[in-house]
C-alpha atoms as a PDB file:
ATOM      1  CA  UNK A   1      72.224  86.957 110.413  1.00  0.00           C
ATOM      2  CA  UNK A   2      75.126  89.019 110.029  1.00  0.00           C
ATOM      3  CA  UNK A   3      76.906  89.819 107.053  1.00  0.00           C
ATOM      4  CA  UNK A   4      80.410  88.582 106.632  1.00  0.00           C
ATOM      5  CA  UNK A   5      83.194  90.897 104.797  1.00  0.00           C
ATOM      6  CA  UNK A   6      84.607  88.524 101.935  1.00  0.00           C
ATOM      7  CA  UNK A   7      88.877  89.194 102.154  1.00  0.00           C
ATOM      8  CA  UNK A   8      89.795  90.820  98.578  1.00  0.00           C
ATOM      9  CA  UNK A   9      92.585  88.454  96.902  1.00  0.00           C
ATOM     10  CA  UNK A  10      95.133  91.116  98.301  1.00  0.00           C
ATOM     11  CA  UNK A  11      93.936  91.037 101.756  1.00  0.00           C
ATOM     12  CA  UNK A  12      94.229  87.687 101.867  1.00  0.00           C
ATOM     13  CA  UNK A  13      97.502  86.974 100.369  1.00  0.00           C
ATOM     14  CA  UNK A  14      98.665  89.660 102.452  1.00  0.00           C
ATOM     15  CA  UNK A  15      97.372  87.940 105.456  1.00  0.00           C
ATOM     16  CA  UNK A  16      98.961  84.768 104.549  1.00  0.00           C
ATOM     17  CA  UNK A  17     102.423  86.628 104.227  1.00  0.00           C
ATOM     18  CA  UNK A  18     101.344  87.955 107.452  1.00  0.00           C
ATOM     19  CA  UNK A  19     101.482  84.294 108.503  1.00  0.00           C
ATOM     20  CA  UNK A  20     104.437  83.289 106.955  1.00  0.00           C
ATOM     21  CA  UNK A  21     106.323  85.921 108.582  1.00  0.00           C
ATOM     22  CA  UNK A  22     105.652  83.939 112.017  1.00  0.00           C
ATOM     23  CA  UNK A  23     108.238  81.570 111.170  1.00  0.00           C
ATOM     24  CA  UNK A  24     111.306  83.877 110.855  1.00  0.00           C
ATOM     25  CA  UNK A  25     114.321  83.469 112.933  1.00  0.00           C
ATOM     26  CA  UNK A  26     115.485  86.982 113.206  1.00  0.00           C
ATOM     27  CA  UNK A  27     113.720  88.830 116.078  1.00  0.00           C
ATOM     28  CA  UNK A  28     115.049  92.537 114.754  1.00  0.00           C
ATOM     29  CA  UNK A  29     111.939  92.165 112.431  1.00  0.00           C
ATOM     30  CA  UNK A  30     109.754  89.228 111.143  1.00  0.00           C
ATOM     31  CA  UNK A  31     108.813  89.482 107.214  1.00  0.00           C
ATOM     32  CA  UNK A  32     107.111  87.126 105.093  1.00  0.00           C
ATOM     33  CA  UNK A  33     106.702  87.033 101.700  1.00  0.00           C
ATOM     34  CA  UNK A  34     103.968  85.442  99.175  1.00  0.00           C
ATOM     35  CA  UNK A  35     104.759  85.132  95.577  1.00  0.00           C
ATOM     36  CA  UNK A  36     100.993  84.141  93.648  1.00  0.00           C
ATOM     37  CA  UNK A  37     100.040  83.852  89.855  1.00  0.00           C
ATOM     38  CA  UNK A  38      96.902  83.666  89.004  1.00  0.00           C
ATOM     39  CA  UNK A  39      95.146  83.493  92.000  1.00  0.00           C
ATOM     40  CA  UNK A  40      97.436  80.697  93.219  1.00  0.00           C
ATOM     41  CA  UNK A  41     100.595  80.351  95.333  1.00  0.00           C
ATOM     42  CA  UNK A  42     103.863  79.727  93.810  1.00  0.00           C
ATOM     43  CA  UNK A  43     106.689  80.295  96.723  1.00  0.00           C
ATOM     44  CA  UNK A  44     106.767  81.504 100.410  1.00  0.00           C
ATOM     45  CA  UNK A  45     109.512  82.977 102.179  1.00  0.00           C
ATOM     46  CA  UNK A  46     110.660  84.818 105.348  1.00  0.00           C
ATOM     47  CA  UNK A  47     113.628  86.402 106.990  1.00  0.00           C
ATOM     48  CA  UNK A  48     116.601  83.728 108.527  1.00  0.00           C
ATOM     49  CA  UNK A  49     119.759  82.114 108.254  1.00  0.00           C
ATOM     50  CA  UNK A  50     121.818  81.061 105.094  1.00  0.00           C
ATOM     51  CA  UNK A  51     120.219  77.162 105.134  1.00  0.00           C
ATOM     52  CA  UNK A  52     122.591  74.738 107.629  1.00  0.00           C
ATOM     53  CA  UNK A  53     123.449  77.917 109.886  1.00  0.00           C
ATOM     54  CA  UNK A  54     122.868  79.043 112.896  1.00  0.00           C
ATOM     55  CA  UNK A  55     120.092  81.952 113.694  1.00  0.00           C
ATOM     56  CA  UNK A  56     119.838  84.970 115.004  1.00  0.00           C
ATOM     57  CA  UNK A  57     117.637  84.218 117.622  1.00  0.00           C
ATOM     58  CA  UNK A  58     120.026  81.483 118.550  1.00  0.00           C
ATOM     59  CA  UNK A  59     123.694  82.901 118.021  1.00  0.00           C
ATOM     60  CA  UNK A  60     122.246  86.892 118.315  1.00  0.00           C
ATOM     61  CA  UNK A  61     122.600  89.457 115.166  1.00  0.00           C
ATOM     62  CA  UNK A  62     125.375  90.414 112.749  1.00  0.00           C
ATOM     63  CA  UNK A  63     125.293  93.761 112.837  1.00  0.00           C
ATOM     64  CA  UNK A  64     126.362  95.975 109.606  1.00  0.00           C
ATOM     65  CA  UNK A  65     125.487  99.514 109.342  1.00  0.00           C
ATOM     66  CA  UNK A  66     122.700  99.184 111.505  1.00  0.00           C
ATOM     67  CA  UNK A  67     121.367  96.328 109.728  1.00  0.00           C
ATOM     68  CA  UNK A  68     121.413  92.405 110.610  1.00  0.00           C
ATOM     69  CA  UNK A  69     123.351  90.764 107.324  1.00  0.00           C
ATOM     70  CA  UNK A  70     122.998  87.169 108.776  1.00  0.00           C
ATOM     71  CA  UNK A  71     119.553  87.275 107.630  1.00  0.00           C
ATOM     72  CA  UNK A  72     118.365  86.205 104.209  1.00  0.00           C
ATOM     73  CA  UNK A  73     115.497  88.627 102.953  1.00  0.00           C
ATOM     74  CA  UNK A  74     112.007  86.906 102.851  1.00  0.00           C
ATOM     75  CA  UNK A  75     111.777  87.915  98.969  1.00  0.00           C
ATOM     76  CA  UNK A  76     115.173  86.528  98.137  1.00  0.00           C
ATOM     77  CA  UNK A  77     114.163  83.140 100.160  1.00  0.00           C
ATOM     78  CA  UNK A  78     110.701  83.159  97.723  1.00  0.00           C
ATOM     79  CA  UNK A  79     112.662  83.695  95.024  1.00  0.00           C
ATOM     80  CA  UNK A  80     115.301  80.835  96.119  1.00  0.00           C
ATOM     81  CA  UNK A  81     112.887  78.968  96.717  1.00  0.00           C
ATOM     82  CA  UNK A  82     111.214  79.095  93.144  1.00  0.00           C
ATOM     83  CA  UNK A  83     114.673  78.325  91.708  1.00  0.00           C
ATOM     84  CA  UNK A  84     115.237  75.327  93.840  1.00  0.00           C
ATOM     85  CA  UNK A  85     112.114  73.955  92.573  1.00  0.00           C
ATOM     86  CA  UNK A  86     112.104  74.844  88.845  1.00  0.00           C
ATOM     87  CA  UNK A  87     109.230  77.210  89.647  1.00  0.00           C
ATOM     88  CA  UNK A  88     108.605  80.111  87.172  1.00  0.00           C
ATOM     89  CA  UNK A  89     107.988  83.253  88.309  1.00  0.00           C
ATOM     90  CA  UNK A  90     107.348  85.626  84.991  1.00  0.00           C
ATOM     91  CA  UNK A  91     104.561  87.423  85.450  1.00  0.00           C
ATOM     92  CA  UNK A  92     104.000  86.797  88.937  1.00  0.00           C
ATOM     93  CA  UNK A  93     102.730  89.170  91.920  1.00  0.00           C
ATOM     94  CA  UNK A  94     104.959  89.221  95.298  1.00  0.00           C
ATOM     95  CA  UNK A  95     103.230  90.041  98.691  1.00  0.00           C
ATOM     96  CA  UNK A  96     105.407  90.913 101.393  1.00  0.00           C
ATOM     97  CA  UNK A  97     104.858  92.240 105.093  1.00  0.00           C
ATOM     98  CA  UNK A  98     107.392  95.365 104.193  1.00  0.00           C
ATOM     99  CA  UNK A  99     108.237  97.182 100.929  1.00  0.00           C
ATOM    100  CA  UNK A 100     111.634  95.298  99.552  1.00  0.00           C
ATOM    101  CA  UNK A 101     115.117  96.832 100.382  1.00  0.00           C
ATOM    102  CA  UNK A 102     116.912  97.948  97.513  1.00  0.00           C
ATOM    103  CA  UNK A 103     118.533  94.442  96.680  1.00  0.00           C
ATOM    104  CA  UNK A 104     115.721  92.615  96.977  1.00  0.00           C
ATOM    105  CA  UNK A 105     113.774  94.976  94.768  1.00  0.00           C
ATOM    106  CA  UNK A 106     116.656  94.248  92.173  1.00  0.00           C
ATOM    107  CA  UNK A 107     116.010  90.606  92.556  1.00  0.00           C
ATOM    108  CA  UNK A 108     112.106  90.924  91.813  1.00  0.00           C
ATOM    109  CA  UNK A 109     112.877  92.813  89.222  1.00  0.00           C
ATOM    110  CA  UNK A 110     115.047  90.391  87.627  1.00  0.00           C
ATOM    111  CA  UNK A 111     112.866  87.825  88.362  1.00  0.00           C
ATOM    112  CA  UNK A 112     109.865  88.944  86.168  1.00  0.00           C
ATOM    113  CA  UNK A 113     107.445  90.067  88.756  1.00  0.00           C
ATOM    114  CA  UNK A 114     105.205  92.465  87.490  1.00  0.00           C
ATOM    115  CA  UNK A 115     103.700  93.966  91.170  1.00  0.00           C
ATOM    116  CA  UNK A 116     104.804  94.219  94.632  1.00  0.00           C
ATOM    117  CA  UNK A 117     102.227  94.238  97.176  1.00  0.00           C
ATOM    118  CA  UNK A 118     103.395  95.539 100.723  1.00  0.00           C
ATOM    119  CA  UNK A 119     102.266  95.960 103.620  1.00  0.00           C
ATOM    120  CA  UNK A 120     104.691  98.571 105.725  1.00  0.00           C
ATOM    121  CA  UNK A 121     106.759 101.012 103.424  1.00  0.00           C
ATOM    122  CA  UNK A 122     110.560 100.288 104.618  1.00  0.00           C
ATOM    123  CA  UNK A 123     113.429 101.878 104.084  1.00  0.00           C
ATOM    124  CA  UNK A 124     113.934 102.204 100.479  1.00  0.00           C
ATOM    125  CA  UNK A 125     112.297 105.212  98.622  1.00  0.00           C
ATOM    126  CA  UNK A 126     114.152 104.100  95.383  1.00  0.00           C
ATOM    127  CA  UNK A 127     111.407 101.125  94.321  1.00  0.00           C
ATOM    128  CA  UNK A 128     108.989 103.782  93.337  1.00  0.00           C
ATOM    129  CA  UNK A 129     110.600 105.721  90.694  1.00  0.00           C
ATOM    130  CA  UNK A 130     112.385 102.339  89.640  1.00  0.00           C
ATOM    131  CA  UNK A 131     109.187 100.502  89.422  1.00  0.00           C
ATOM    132  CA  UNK A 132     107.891 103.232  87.485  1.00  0.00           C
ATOM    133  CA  UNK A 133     110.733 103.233  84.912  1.00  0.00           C
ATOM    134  CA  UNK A 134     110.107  99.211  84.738  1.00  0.00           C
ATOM    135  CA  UNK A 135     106.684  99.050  84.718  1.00  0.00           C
ATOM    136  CA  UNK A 136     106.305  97.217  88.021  1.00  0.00           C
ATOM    137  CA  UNK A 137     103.024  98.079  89.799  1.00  0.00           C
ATOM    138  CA  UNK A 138     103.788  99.275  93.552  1.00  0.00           C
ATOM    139  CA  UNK A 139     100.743  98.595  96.164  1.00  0.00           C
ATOM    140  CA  UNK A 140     100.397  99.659  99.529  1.00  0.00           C
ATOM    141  CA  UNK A 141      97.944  97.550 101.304  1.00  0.00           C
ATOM    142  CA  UNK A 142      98.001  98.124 105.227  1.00  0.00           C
ATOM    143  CA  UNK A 143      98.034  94.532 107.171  1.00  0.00           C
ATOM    144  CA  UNK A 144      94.697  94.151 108.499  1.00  0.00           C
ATOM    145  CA  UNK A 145      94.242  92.680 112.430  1.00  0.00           C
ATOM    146  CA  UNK A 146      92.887  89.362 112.205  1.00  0.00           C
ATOM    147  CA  UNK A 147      89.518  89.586 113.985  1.00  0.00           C
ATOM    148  CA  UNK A 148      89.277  89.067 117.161  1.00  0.00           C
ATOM    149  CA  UNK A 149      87.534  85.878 119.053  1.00  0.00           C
END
């Protein structure tokens, strides 16, 4: 019989946020977010459209500075999403499919989370000496393939 590699608790919330990053609505780049405590899911979110507008895959990209701005960052919708549902997040880990942008960082920060789990370093080199001066643990865990069939 062979043996069977258990997921760590990172490489499976990762995978999840893996997962959850299937459902965004910007085609530029798909991220999904996962924010646990405890062993236990709190809030989800991925990249799209302010809520009751159209999407980028639909009406195409804003474009600003090389960036798509129609988008709402998969940690800020986690975040929202907490909020909307009187969900607290002190103390909490996030788990997202890319490091956070600057902004978002700010907003995780705020928020009480304590580490950020990612899974592609993007964009912002500023997280790591800021997480340092906060005391917010920075992973890197690379998204694993799910097997193959």
């Amino acid at each position: 019989m062979a043996e069977t590699k258990r997921a760590s608790w990172d490489e499976y919330f990762m995978a999840i946020a893996r997962e959850v990053a299937t459902r965004s609505t910007c085609d530029r780049k798909h991220v999904g977010a996962v924010i646990v405590r405890e062993r236990m899911i709190l809030t989800t979110g991925y990249n799209g459209s302010i809520r009751g507008l159209a999407h980028c895959d639909d009406e195409g990209h804003m474009m600003e500075d090389g960036h798509c701005v129609r988008t709402v960052h998969a940690e800020a919708n986690a975040i929202v999403q907490a909020a909307r549902n009187g969900v607290r997040l002190e103390g909490a880990d996030i788990y997202v499919t890319a490091s956070p942008c600057f902004g978002c960082f700010k907003l995780i920060a705020n928020a009480g989370l304590r580490r950020i789990v990612f899974g592609e370093f993007y964009r912002d080199q500023r997280i790591y000496k800021l997480s340092e001066l906060l005391g917010i643990q920075l992973n890197h865990q690379p998204i694993a393939e799910p097997p193959s069939e």
